[in-house]
C-alpha atoms as a PDB file:
ATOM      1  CA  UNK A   1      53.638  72.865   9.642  1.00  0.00           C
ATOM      2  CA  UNK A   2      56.136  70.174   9.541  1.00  0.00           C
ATOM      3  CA  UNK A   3      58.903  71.651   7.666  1.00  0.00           C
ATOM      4  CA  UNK A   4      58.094  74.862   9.958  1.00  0.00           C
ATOM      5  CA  UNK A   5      58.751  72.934  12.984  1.00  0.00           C
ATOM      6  CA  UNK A   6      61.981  71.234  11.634  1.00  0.00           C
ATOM      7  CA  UNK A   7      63.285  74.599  10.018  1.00  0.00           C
ATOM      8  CA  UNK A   8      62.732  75.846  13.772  1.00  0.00           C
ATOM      9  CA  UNK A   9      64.838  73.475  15.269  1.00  0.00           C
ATOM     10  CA  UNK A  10      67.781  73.331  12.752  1.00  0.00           C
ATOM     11  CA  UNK A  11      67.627  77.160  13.482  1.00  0.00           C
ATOM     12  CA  UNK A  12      67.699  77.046  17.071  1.00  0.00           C
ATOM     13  CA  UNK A  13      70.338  73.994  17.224  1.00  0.00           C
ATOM     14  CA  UNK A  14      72.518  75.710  14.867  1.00  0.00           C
ATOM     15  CA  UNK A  15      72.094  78.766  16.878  1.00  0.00           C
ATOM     16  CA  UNK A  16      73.463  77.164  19.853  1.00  0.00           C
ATOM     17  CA  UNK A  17      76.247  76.034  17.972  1.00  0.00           C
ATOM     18  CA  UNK A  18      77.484  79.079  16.831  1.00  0.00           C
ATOM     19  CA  UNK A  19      77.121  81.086  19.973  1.00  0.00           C
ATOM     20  CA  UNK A  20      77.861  78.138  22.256  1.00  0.00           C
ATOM     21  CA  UNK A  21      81.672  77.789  21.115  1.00  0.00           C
ATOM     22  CA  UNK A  22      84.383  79.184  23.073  1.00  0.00           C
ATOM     23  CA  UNK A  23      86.264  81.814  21.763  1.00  0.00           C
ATOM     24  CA  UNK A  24      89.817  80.154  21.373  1.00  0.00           C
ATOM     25  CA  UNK A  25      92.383  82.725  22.715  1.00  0.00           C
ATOM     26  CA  UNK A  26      95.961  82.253  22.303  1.00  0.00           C
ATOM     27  CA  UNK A  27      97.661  80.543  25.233  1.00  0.00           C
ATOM     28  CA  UNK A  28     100.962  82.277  25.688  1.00  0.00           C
ATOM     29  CA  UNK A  29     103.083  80.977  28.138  1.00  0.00           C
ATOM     30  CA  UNK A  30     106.275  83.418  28.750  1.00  0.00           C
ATOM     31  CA  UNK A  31     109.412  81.408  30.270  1.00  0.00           C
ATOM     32  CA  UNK A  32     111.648  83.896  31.656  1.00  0.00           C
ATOM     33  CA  UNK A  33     115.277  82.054  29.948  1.00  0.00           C
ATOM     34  CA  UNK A  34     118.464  82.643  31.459  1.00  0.00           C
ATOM     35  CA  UNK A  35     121.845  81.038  31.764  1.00  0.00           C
ATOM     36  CA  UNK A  36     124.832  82.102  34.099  1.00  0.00           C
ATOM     37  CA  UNK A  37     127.766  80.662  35.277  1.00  0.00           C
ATOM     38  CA  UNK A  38     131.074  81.244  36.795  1.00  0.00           C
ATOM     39  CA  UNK A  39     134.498  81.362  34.706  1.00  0.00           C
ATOM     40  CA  UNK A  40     137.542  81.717  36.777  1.00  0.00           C
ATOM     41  CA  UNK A  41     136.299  84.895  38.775  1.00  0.00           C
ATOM     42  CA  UNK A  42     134.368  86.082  35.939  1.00  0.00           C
ATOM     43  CA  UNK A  43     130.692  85.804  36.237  1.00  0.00           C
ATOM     44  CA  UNK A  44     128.633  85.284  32.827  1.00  0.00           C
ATOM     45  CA  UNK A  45     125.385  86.449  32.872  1.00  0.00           C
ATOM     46  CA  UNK A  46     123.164  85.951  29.449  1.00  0.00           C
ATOM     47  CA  UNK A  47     121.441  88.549  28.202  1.00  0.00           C
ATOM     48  CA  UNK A  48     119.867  85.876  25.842  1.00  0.00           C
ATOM     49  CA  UNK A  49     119.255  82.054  25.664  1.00  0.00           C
ATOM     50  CA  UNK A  50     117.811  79.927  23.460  1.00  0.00           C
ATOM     51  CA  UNK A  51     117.004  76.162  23.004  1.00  0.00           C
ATOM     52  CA  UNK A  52     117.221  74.321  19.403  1.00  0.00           C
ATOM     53  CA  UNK A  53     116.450  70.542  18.542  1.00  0.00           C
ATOM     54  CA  UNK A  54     117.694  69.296  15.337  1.00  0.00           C
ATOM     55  CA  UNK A  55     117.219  65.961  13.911  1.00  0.00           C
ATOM     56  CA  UNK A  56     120.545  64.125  13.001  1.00  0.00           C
ATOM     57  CA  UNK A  57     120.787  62.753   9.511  1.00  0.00           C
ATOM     58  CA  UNK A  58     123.345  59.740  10.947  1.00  0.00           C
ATOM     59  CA  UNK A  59     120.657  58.453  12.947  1.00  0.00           C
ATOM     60  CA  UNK A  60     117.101  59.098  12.299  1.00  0.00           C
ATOM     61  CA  UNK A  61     115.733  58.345  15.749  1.00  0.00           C
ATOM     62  CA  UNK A  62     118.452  60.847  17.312  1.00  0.00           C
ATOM     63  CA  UNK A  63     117.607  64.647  18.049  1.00  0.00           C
ATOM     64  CA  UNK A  64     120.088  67.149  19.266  1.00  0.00           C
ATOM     65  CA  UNK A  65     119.655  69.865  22.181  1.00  0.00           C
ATOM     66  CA  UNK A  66     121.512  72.935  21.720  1.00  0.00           C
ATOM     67  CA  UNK A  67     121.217  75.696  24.531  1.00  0.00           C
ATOM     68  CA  UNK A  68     122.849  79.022  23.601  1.00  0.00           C
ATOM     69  CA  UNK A  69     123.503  82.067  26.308  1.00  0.00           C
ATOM     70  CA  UNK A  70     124.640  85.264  24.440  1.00  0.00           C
ATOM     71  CA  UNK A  71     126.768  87.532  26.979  1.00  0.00           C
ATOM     72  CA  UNK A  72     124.971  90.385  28.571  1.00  0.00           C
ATOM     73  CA  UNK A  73     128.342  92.008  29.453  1.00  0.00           C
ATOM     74  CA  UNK A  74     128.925  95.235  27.349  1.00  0.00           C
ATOM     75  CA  UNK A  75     132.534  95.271  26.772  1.00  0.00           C
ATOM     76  CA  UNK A  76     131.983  91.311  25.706  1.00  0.00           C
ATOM     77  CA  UNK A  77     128.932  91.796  24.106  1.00  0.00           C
ATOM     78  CA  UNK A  78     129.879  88.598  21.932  1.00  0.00           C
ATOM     79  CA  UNK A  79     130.782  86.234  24.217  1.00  0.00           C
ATOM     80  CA  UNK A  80     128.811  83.055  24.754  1.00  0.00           C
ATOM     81  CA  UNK A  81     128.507  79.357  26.153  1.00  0.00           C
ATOM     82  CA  UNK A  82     127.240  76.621  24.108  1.00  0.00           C
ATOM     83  CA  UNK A  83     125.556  73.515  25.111  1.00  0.00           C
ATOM     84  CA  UNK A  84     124.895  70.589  23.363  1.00  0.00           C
ATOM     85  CA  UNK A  85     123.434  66.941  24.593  1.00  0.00           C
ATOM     86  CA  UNK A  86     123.636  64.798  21.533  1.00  0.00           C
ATOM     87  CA  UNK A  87     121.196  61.951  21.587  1.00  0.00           C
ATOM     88  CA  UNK A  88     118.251  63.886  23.977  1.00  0.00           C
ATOM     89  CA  UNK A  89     115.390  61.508  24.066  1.00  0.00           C
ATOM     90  CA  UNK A  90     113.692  64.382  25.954  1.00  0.00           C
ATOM     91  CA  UNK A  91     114.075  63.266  29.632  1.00  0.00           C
ATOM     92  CA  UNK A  92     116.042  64.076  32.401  1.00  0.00           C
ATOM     93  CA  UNK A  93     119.647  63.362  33.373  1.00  0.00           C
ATOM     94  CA  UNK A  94     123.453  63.678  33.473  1.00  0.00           C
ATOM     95  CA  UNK A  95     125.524  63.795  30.131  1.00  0.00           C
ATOM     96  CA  UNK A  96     128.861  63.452  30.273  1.00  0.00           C
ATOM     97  CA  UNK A  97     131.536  65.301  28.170  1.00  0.00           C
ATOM     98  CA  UNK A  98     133.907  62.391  28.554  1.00  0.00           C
ATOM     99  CA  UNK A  99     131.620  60.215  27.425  1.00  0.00           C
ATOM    100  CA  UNK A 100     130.381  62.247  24.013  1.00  0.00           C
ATOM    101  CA  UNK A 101     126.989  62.361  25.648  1.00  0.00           C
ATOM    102  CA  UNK A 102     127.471  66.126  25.499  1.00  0.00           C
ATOM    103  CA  UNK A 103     129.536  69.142  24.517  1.00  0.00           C
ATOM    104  CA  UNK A 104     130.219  72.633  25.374  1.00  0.00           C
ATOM    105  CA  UNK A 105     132.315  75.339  24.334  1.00  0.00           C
ATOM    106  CA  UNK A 106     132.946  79.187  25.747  1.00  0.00           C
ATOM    107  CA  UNK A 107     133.362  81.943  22.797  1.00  0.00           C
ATOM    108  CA  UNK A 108     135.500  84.750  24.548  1.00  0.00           C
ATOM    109  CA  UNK A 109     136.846  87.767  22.463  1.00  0.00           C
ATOM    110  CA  UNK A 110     136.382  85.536  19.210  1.00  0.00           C
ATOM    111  CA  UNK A 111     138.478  82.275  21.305  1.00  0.00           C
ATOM    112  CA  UNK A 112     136.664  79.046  21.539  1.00  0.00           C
ATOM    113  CA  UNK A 113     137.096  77.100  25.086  1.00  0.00           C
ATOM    114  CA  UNK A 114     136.090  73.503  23.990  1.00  0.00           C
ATOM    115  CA  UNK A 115     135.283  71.437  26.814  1.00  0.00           C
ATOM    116  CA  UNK A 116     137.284  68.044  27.223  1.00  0.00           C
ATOM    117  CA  UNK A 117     135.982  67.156  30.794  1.00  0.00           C
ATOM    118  CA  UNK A 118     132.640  68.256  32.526  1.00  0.00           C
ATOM    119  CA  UNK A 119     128.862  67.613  32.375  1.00  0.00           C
ATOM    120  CA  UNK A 120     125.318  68.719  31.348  1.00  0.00           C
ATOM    121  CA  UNK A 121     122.448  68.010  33.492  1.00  0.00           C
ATOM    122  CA  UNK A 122     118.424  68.341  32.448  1.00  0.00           C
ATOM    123  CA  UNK A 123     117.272  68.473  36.206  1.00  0.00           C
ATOM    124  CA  UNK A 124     114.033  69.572  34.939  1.00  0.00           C
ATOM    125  CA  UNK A 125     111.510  69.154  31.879  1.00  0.00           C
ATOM    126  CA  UNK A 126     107.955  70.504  31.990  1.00  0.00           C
ATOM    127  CA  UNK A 127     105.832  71.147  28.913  1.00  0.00           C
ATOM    128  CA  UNK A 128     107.013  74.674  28.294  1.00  0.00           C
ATOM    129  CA  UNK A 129     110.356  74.691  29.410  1.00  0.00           C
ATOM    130  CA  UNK A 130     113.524  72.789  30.281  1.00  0.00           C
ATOM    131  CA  UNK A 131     116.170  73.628  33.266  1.00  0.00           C
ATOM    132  CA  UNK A 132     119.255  72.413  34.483  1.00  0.00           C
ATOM    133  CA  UNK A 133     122.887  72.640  35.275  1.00  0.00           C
ATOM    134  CA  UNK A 134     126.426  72.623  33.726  1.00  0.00           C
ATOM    135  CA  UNK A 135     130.062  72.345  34.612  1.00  0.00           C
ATOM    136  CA  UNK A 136     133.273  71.850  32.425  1.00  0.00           C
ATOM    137  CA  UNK A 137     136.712  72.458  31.613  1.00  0.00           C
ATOM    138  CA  UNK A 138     139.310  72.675  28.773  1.00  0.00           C
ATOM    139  CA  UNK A 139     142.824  72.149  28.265  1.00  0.00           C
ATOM    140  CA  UNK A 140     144.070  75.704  29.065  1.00  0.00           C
ATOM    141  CA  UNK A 141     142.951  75.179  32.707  1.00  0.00           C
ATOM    142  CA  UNK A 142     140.085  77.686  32.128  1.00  0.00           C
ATOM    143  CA  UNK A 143     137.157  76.622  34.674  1.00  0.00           C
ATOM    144  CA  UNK A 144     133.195  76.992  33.749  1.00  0.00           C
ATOM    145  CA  UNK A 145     131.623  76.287  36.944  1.00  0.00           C
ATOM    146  CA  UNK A 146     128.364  76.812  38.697  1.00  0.00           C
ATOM    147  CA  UNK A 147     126.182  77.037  35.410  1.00  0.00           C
ATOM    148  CA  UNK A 148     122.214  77.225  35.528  1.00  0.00           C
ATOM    149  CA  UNK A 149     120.146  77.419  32.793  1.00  0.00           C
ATOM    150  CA  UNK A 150     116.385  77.755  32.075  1.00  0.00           C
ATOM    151  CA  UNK A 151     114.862  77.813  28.344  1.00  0.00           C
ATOM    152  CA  UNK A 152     111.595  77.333  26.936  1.00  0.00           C
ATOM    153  CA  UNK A 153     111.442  73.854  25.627  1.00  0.00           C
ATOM    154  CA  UNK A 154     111.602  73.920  21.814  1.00  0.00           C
END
C-alpha cells in the first residue's frame, strides 16, 4: 500500500512536471536596419546594413564595430559607406575621426572616399539594436553629411 501510494505521487508530480513547462517559442525580434545619408546632392539610401564586432588581436580587451550600408541605388548597385568605431566598449557616444576613435570610408563606382575629418555617434543602444549618427569628409572635398543609421546589435 505504501509503495502504491509513493508510486502515485512520483506519477502525479512528474506529471505536473511534464505538462506544467512552458513551451519555449523562439523570440524573434525583427529590427528594421537602415542607413542614409547625404553626399554632395546625392542622397544614399541602403538597401542593406549590417553590424559586425570583431575582437582585436593587439589588444585583447578591445572589440571593433563595423556598420556596413550597401547602396540601394540601381545604377550604383555597389556603392557603400563604411563605419568603424575602434575600441567600442558597447556604450554610447561621439568618436572622432581625428582622433582614430573611428573611421569611415564611401565606395563609389569602385573609388574609396577615406574620411580624414568627421565623426560617429552611438546615440542609442538597446538590447537588440544600436542607432546613431555620422558625418565626415575627405581630402577631395567630397561631403558625407546627415547620416542615420539603425542595426540590430550584433
Amino acid at each position: 500500500m505504501k509503495k502504491g501510494i509513493l508510486f502515485a505521487g512520483l506519477l502525479l508530480s512528474l506529471s505536473i512536471v511534464f505538462f506544467g513547462c512552458i513551451k519555449n517559442t523562439p523570440y524573434v525580434t525583427t529590427v528594421n536596419s537602415s542607413m542614409s545619408a547625404t553626399i554632395g546632392s546625392y542622397d544614399f539610401v541602403a538597401a542593406t546594413t549590417f553590424p559586425g564586432i570583431y575582437s582585436s588581436q593587439v589588444d585583447d580587451t578591445a572589440t571593433t564595430l563595423v556598420i556596413t550600408g550597401t547602396s540601394s541605388d540601381i545604377n550604383y548597385p555597389k556603392d557603400k559607406i563604411q563605419l568603424t568605431v575602434t575600441k567600442f566598449t558597447g556604450v554610447t557616444g561621439t568618436f572622432s575621426i581625428v582622433q582614430g576613435l573611428a573611421s569611415a570610408y564611401y565606395l563609389h563606382s569602385g573609388v574609396y572616399f577615406v574620411a580624414t575629418g568627421g565623426i560617429v555617434s552611438i546615440t542609442q543602444i538597446t538590447s537588440n539594436q544600436i542607432s546613431g549618427y555620422f558625418s565626415f569628409a575627405d581630402t577631395t572635398a567630397l561631403s558625407v553629411t546627415n547620416g542615420i543609421f539603425t542595426v540590430g546589435r550584433p
